[in-house]
Protein backbone atom coordinates (compact mmCIF):
# COMPACT_ATOMS: atom_id res chain seq x y z
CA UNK A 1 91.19 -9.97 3.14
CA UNK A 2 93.73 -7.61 4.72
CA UNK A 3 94.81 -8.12 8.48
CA UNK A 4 93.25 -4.99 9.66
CA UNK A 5 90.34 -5.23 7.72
CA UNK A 6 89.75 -9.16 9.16
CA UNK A 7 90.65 -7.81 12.30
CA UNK A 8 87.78 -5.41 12.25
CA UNK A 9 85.27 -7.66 11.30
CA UNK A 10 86.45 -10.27 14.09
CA UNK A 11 86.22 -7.55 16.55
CA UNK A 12 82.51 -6.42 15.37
CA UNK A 13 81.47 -10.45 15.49
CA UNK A 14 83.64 -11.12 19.06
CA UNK A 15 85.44 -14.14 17.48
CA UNK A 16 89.15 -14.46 17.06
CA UNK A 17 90.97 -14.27 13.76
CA UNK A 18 91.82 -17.30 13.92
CA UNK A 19 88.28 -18.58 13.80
CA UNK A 20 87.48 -16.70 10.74
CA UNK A 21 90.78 -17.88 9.27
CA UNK A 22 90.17 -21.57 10.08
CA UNK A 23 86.10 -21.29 9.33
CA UNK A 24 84.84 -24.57 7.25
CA UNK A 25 80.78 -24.66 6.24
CA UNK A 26 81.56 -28.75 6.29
CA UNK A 27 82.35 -28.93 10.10
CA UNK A 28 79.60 -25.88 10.96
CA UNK A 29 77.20 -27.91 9.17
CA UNK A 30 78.66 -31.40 11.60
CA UNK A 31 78.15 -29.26 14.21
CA UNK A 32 74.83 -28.27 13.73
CA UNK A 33 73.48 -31.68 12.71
CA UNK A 34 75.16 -33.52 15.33
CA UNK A 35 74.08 -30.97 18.17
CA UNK A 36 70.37 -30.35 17.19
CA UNK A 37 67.79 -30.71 20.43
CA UNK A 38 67.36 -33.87 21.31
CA UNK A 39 70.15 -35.51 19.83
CA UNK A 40 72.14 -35.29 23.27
CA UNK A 41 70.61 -37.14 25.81
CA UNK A 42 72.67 -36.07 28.44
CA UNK A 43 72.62 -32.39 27.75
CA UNK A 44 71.52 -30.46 30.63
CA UNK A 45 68.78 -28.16 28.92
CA UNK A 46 65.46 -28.51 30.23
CA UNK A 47 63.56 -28.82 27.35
CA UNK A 48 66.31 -32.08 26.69
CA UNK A 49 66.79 -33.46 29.72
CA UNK A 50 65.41 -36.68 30.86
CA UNK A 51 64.37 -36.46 34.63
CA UNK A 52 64.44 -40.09 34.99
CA UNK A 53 61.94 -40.24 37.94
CA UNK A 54 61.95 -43.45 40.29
CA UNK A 55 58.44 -42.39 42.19
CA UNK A 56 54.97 -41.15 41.15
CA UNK A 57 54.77 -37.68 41.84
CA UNK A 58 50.59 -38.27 42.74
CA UNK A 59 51.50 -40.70 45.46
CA UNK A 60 53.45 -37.88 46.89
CA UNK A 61 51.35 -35.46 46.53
CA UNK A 62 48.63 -37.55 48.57
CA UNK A 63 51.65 -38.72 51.24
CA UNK A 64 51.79 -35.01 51.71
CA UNK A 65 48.35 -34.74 51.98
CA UNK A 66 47.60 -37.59 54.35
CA UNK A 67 50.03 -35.97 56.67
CA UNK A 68 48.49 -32.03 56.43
CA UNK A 69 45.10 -34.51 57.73
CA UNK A 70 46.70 -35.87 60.40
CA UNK A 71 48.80 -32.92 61.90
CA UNK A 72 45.50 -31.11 61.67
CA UNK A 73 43.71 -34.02 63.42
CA UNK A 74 46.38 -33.82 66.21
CA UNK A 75 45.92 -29.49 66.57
CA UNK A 76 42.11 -30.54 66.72
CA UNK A 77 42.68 -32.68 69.40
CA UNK A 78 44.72 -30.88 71.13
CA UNK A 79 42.58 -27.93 71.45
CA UNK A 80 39.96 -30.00 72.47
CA UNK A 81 41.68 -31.39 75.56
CA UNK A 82 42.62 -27.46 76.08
CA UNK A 83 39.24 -26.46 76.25
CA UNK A 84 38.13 -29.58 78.18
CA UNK A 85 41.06 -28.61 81.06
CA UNK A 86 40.06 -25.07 81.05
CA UNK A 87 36.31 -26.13 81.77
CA UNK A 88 37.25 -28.67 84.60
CA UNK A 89 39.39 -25.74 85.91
CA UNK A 90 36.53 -23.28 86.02
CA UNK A 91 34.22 -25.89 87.57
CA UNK A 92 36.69 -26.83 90.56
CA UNK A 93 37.60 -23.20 91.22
């Protein structure tokens, strides 16, 4: 193929020359066999990675709860012994 003609057609695909002069179907076909999904376990995609977790995400999720119960048991509380000052205050004045 002519320079400016391979030139062209590098330009139209964004690739270099050089990558259409050096192209080999024997190492694109390594490539693609070797870098299917799931073949890498340490690539970073998220349908590939491996989120090796070291806790059970339900034991968090009622950790999380248990403490929502007992903040809420303290703002209970605590409007209870409002109330309870504001009534003793009445009575004495």
């Amino acid at each position: 193929m002519e320079d400016d003609k391979l030139e062209r057609v590098a330009k139209a695909l964004d690739v270099s020359t050089e990558a259409i002069k050096s192209f080999s179907e024997e190492k694109l076909i390594y490539n693609i066999q070797n870098n299917y999904e799931g073949s890498n376990p340490g690539a970073t995609s998220v349908s590939v990675a491996n989120f090796n977790c070291n806790f059970n995400p339900v034991d968090k999720l009622v950790e999380a709860y248990e403490e929502n119960k007992k903040l809420y048991e303290r703002l209970v509380q605590a409007e209870k012994d409002k109330v309870s000052y504001l009534e003793d205050f009445i009575k004495n004045n």
